[in-house]
Protein backbone atom coordinates (compact mmCIF):
# COMPACT_ATOMS: atom_id res chain seq x y z
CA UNK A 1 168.02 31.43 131.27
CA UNK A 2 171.92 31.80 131.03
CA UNK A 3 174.59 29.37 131.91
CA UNK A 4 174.88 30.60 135.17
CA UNK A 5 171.21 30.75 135.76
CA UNK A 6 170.33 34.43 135.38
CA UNK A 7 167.93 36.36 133.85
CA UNK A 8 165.22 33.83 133.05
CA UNK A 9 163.28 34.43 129.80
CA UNK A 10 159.43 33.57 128.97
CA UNK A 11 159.22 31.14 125.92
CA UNK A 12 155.68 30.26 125.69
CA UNK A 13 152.80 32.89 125.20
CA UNK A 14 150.32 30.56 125.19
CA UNK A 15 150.84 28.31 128.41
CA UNK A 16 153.14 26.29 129.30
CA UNK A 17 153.06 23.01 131.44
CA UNK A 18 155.61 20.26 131.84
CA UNK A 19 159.26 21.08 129.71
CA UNK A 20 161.75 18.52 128.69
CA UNK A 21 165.13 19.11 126.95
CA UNK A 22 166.12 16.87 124.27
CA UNK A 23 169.68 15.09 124.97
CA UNK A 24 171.37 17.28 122.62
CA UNK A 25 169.86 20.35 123.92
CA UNK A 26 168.47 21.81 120.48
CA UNK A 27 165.01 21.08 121.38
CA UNK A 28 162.36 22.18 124.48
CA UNK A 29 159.61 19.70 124.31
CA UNK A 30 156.52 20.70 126.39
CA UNK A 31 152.45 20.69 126.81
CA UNK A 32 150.67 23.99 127.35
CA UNK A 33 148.44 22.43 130.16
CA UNK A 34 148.59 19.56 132.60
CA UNK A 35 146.56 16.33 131.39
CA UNK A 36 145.76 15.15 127.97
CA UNK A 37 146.76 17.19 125.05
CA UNK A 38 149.33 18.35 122.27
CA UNK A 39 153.33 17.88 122.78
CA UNK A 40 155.49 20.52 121.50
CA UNK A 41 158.43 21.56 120.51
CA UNK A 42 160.78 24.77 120.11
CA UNK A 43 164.37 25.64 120.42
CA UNK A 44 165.58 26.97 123.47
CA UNK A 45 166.31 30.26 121.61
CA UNK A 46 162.57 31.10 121.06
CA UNK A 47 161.06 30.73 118.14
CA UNK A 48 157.53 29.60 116.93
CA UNK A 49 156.51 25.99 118.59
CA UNK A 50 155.42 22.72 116.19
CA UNK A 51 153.28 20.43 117.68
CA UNK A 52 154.98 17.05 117.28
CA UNK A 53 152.26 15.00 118.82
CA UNK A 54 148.18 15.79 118.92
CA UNK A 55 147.49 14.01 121.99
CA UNK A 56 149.45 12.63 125.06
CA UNK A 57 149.45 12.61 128.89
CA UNK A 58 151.51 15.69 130.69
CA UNK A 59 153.06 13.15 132.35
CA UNK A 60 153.76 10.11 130.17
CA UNK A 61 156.36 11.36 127.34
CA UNK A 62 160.28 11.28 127.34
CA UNK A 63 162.52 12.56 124.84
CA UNK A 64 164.97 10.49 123.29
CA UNK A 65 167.86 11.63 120.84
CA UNK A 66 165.55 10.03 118.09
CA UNK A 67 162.12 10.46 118.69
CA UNK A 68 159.63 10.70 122.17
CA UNK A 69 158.36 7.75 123.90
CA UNK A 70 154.51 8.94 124.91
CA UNK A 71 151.27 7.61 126.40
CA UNK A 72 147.73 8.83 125.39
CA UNK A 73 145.89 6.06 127.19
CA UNK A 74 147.42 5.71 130.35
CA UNK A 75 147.47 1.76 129.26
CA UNK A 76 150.19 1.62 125.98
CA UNK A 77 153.61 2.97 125.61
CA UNK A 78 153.90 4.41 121.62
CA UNK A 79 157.22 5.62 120.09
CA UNK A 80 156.95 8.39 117.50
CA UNK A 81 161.01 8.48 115.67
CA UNK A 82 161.61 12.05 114.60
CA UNK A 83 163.26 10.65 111.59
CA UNK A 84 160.08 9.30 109.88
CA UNK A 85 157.33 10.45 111.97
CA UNK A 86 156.01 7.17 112.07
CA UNK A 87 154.27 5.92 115.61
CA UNK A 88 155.25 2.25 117.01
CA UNK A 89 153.65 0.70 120.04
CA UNK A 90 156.18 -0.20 122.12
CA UNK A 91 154.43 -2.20 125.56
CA UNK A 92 150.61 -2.10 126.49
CA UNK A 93 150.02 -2.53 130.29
CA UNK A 94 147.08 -4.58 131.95
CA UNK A 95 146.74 -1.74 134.68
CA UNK A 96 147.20 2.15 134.12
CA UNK A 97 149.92 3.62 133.87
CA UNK A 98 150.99 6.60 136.70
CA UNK A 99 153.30 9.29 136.22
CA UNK A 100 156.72 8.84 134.45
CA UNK A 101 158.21 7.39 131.41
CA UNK A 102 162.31 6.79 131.35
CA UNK A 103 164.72 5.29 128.81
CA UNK A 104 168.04 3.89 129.48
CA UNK A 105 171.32 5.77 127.95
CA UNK A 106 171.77 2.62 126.05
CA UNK A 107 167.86 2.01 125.19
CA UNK A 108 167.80 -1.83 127.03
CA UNK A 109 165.66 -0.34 130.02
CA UNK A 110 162.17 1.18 129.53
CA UNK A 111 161.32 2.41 133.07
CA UNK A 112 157.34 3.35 133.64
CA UNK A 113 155.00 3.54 137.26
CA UNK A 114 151.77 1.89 137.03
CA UNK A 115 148.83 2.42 139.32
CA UNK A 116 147.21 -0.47 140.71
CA UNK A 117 143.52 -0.23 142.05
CA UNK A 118 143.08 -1.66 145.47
CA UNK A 119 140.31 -1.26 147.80
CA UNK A 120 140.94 1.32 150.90
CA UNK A 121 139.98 -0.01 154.75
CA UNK A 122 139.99 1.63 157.94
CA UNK A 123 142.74 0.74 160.65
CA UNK A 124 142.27 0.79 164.73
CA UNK A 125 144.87 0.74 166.85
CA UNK A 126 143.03 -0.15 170.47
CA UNK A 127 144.58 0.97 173.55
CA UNK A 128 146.28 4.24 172.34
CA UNK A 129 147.05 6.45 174.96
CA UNK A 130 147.06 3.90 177.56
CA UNK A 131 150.56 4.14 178.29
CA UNK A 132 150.12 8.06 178.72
């Protein structure tokens, strides 16, 4: 799409799910389908995609200017650095993880959602439409 959000262009032939931009806007990060599968990545431009990662959740990576913070368990937080392509775990929860994954600008604040089972009950409220 241009600057001044015209004439949108298809990238992906072969599906296309959740998209993220890398800070410095050279790279489009993306999965072809929502749930657990590849990450990939291709310039903005066009151009063929590389998978970077073979596995993660749709909606557990983040870029980073060095490297994407990703989840393929739903329970740890890994860090693959574009530089080496070596994977670090980073933090492994207790409870699942839900949607999202954020980095601070200045990389002290790793923001995640987790999901926390709890049982369900039913409510009453007696007297309803007495007032009526």
């Amino acid at each position: 799409m241009s600057t001044q959000g015209k004439d949108p262009r298809q990238l992906t032939r072969d599906g296309g799910a959740l998209a993220l931009e890398s800070p410095d806007g050279s790279w489009i990060y993306y999965c072809q389908r929502f749930g657990m599968g590849p990450i990939y990545r291709m310039r903005p431009d066009g151009g063929p995609a590389t998978q970077v990662l073979p596995k993660a959740h749709t909606f557990a990576f983040f870029v980073a200017d060095d490297g994407v913070l990703f989840s393929k368990d739903m329970r740890t937080i890994e860090f693959l650095r574009n530089e080496t392509g070596k994977i670090s775990e980073v933090y492994r929860s207790n409870v699942p993880l839900h949607i999202g994954l954020g980095l601070s600008p200045d990389r002290r604040h790793l923001l995640f959602s987790q999901s926390e089972e709890r049982d369900s009950d039913l409510m009453l409220v007696e007297h309803f439409q007495e007032d009526r």
